[in-house]
Protein backbone atom coordinates (compact mmCIF):
# COMPACT_ATOMS: atom_id res chain seq x y z
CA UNK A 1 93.83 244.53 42.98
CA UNK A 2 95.15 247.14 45.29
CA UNK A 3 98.47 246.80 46.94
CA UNK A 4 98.07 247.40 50.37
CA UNK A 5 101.49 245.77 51.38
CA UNK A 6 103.03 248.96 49.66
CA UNK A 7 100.96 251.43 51.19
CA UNK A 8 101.65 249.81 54.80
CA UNK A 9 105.46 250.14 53.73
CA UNK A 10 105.28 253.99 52.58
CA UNK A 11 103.31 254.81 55.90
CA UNK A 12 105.44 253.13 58.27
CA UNK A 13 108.49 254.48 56.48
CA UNK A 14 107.45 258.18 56.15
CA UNK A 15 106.02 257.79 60.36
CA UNK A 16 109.78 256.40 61.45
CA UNK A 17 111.80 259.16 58.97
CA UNK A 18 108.91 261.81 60.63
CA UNK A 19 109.43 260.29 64.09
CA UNK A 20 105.54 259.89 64.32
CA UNK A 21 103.32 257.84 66.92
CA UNK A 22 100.59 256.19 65.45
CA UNK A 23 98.50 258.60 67.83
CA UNK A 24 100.33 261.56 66.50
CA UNK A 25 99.46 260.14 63.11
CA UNK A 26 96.10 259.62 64.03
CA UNK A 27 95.61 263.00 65.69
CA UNK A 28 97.14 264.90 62.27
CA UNK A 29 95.15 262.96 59.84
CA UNK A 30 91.86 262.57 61.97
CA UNK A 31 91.85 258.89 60.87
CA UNK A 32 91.57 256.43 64.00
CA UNK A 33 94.17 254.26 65.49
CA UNK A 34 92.38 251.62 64.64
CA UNK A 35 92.56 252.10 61.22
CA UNK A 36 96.02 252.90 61.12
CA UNK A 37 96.93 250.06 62.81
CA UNK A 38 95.00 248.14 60.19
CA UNK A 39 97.11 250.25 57.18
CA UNK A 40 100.19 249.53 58.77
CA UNK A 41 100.03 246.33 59.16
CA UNK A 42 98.90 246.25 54.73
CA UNK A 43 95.40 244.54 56.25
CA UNK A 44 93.95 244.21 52.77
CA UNK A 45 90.87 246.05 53.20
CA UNK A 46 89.61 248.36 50.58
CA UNK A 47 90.13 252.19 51.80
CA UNK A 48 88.04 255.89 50.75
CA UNK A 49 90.26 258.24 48.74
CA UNK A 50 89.60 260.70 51.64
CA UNK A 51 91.27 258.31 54.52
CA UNK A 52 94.12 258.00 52.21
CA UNK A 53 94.33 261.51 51.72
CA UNK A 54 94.28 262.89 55.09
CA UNK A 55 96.81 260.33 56.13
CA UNK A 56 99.03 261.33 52.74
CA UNK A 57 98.69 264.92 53.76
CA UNK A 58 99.37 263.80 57.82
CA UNK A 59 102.84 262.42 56.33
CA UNK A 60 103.40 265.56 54.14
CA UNK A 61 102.83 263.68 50.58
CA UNK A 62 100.99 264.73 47.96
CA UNK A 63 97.22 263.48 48.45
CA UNK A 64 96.37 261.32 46.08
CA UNK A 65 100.11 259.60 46.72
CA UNK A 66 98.55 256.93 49.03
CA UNK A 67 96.31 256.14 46.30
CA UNK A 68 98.09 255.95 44.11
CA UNK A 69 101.03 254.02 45.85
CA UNK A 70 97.61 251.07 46.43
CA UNK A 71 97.02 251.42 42.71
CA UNK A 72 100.49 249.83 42.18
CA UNK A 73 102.37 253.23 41.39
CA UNK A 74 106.05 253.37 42.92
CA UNK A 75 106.54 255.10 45.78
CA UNK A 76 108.77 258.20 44.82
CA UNK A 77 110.93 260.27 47.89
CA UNK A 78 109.10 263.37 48.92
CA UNK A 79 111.55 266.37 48.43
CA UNK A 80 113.39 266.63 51.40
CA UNK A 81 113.34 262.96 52.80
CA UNK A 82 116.59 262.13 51.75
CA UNK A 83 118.47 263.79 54.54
C-alpha cells in the first residue's frame, strides 16, 4: 500500500519552504495542476515513477525520493533546507 498522505506532506512542504505556486510547480515539472492538486491533497491514486520524478526533480529532490517517500521510506531534509 502506498502512502500517499506522506507524499502530499513532502510536496506541500518542499512548495511552501521553495515559495512555489502550484502553477509554478506545474510549469517546472510539466505535470498538470490537476494532478498536483490531486498529490497534494494525498488523493490515493496510484502514480507513474516518471510523474513522481519530474515533480521530485521540480522540488530539487533526488528522483526517485517521491517514490520512495509513497513506498513508506522517511522523508529525509534535502541539503540545504534547513535554513
Amino acid at each position: 500500500m502506498s502512502d500517499w498522505a506522506a507524499v502530499a506532506r513532502v510536496v506541500n512542504d518542499r512548495m511552501s519552504l521553495l515559495d512555489l505556486t502550484q502553477r509554478e510547480l506545474s510549469e517546472r515539472s510539466g505535470v498538470s495542476v490537476a494532478t498536483l492538486r490531486k498529490i497534494q491533497q494525498g488523493d490515493d491514486q496510484r502514480r507513474s515513477a516518471t510523474t513522481l520524478a519530474a515533480i521530485s526533480r521540480a522540488l530539487g529532490l533526488a528522483d526517485d525520493h517521491l517514490r520512495r517517500i509513497a513506498n513508506g521510506a522517511r522523508a529525509a531534509t534535502p541539503a540545504g533546507a534547513d535554513g
